[in-house]
Every structure is written in structure tokens, then in C-alpha cells.
Protein backbone atom coordinates (compact mmCIF):
# COMPACT_ATOMS: atom_id res chain seq x y z
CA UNK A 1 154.64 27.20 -114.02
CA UNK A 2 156.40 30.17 -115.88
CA UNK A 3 157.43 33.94 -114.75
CA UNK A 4 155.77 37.58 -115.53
CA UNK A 5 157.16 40.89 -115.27
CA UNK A 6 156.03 44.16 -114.05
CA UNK A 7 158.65 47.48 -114.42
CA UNK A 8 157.98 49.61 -111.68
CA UNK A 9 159.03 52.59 -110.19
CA UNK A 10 161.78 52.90 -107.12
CA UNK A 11 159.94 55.49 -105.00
CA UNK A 12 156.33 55.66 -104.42
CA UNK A 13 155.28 58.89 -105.42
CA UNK A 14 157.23 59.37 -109.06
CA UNK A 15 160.28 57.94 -110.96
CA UNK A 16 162.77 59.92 -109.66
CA UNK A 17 164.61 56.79 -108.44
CA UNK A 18 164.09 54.94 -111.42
CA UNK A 19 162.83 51.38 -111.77
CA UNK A 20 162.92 48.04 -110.53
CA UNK A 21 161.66 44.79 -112.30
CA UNK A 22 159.13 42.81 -110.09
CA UNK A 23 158.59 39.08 -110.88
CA UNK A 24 155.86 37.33 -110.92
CA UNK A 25 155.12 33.41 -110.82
CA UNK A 26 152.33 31.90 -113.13
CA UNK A 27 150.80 28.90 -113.04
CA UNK A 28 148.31 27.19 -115.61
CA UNK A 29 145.51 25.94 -114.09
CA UNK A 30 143.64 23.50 -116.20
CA UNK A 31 140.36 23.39 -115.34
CA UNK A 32 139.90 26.83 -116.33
CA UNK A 33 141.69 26.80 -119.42
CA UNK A 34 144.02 29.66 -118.35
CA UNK A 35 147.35 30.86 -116.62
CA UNK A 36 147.16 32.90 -113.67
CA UNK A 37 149.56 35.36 -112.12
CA UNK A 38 150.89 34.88 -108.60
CA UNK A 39 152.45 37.57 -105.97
CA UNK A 40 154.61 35.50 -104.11
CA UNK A 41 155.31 39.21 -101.86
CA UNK A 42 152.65 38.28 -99.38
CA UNK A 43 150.72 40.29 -97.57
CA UNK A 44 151.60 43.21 -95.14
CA UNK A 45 150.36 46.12 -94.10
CA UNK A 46 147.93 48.25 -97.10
CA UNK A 47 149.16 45.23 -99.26
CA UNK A 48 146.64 41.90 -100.33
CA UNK A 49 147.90 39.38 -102.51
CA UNK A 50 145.96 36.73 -101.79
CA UNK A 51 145.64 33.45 -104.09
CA UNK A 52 142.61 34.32 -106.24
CA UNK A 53 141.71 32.27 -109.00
CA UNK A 54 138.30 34.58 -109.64
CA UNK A 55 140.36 38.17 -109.64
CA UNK A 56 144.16 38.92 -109.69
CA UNK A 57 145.61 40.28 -106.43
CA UNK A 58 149.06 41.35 -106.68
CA UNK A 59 151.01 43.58 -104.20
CA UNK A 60 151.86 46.37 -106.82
CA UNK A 61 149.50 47.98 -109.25
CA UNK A 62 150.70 49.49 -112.52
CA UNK A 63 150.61 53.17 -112.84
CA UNK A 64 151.38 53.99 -116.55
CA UNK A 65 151.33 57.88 -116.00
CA UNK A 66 154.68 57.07 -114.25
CA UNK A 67 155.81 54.66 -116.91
CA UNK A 68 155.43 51.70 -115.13
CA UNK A 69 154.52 48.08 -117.24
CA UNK A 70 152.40 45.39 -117.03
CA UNK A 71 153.94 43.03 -119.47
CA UNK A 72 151.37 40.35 -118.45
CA UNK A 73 153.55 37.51 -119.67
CA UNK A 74 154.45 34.53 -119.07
CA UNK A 75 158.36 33.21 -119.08
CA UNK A 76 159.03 29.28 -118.81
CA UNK A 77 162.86 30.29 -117.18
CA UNK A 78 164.12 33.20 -115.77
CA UNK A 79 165.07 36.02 -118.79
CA UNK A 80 168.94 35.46 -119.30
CA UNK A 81 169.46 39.23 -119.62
CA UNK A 82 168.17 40.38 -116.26
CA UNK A 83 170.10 37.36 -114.76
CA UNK A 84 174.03 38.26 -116.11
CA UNK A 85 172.45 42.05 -115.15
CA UNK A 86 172.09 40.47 -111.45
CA UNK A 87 174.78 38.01 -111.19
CA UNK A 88 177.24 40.86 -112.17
CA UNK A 89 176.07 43.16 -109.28
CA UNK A 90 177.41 43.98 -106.19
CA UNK A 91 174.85 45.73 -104.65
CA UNK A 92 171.18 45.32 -105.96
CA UNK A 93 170.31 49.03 -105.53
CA UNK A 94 172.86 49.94 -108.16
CA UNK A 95 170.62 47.95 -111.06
CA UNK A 96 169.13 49.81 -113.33
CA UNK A 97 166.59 49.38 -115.55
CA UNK A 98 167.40 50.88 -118.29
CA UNK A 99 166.17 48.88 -121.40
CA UNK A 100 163.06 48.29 -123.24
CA UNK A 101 161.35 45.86 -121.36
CA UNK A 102 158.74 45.44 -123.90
CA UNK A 103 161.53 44.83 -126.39
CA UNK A 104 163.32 42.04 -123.97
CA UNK A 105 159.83 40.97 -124.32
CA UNK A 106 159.45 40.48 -127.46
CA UNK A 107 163.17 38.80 -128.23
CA UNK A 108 163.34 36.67 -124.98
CA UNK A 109 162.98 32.99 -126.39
CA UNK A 110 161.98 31.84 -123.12
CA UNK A 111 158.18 33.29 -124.08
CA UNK A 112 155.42 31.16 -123.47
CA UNK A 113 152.11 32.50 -125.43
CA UNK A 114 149.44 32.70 -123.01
């Protein structure tokens, strides 16, 4: 099992509330020889994120015009960073994301290639 991240924006329409990071669980599944992403959200209303193994269903959809990311990764542990970033918080609508998440990407040693 392992973790995935997705930076997406606070408000629906644009990112005039800036981002949040959305977490993902993976699991490797080895009969097919691959790692698939998981949405533990659940469903709800205009939202299905059923358990596919045929086609990936997750509650949120990247929209890169808004400068969302798909980092389509795949984490053994929790990134460290992020963690101190929400164990130091009071409140979690004060969080910001304001890094490079494709950079935390590419230093976090907790990468698993996929």
C-alpha cells in the first residue's frame, strides 16, 4: 500500500482560494502487475469513487488550466514535509500550499517507482 497526491484548488470555480493537497491511497495488486489509486472520499452527491480495478474513479478530477496536479505517485509513508506543515497548524484552513509539489516530488525519499 503507498500514498498519491493531487494539488487542487480551494474553490470550485478558480484558484482564488488557493490549494489544498488531496491524498490518495494505492495499492499494488498483483495479478495485474500494477498499482492502483484509491479515493477513500466516498461517494456523495455528483461524486463516484467507486473501487475500479478496470478504470480509475476518484472524487476530484485535475483541471490543469487552474494549475491543479496529478502527481500520479506513489509514497510508501506519509511525505514528512506536509506532516510538520500539519502538525504545526492550528486551524487546517490556514495551510497553504505554497511549494512545488512536483519538486517535493522529486526529493521526497519516501518515493516508490511505480
Amino acid at each position: 500500500m503507498g500514498i498519491s497526491y493531487q494539488k487542487l484548488t480551494r474553490a470550485d470555480e478558480d484558484a482564488s482560494e488557493g490549494y489544498v493537497i488531496h491524498a490518495l491511497n494505492t495499492v499494488y495488486i498483483s495479478e495485474l502487475d500494477r498499482w492502483i489509486r484509491l479515493d477513500a472520499r466516498g461517494n456523495k452527491e455528483n461524486v463516484q469513487a467507486e473501487f475500479s480495478i478496470v478504470k480509475e474513479r476518484l472524487a476530484y478530477h485535475v483541471r490543469p488550466e487552474l494549475g491543479e496536479i496529478d502527481c500520479r505517485d506513489n509514497h510508501w509513508d506519509l511525505d514528512r514535509w506536509l506532516c510538520k506543515v500539519l502538525k504545526e497548524s492550528n486551524n487546517i484552513l490556514t495551510v497553504h500550499t505554497d511549494f512545488d509539489i512536483n519538486e517535493r516530488r522529486n526529493t521526497n525519499e519516501s518515493y516508490i517507482r511505480t
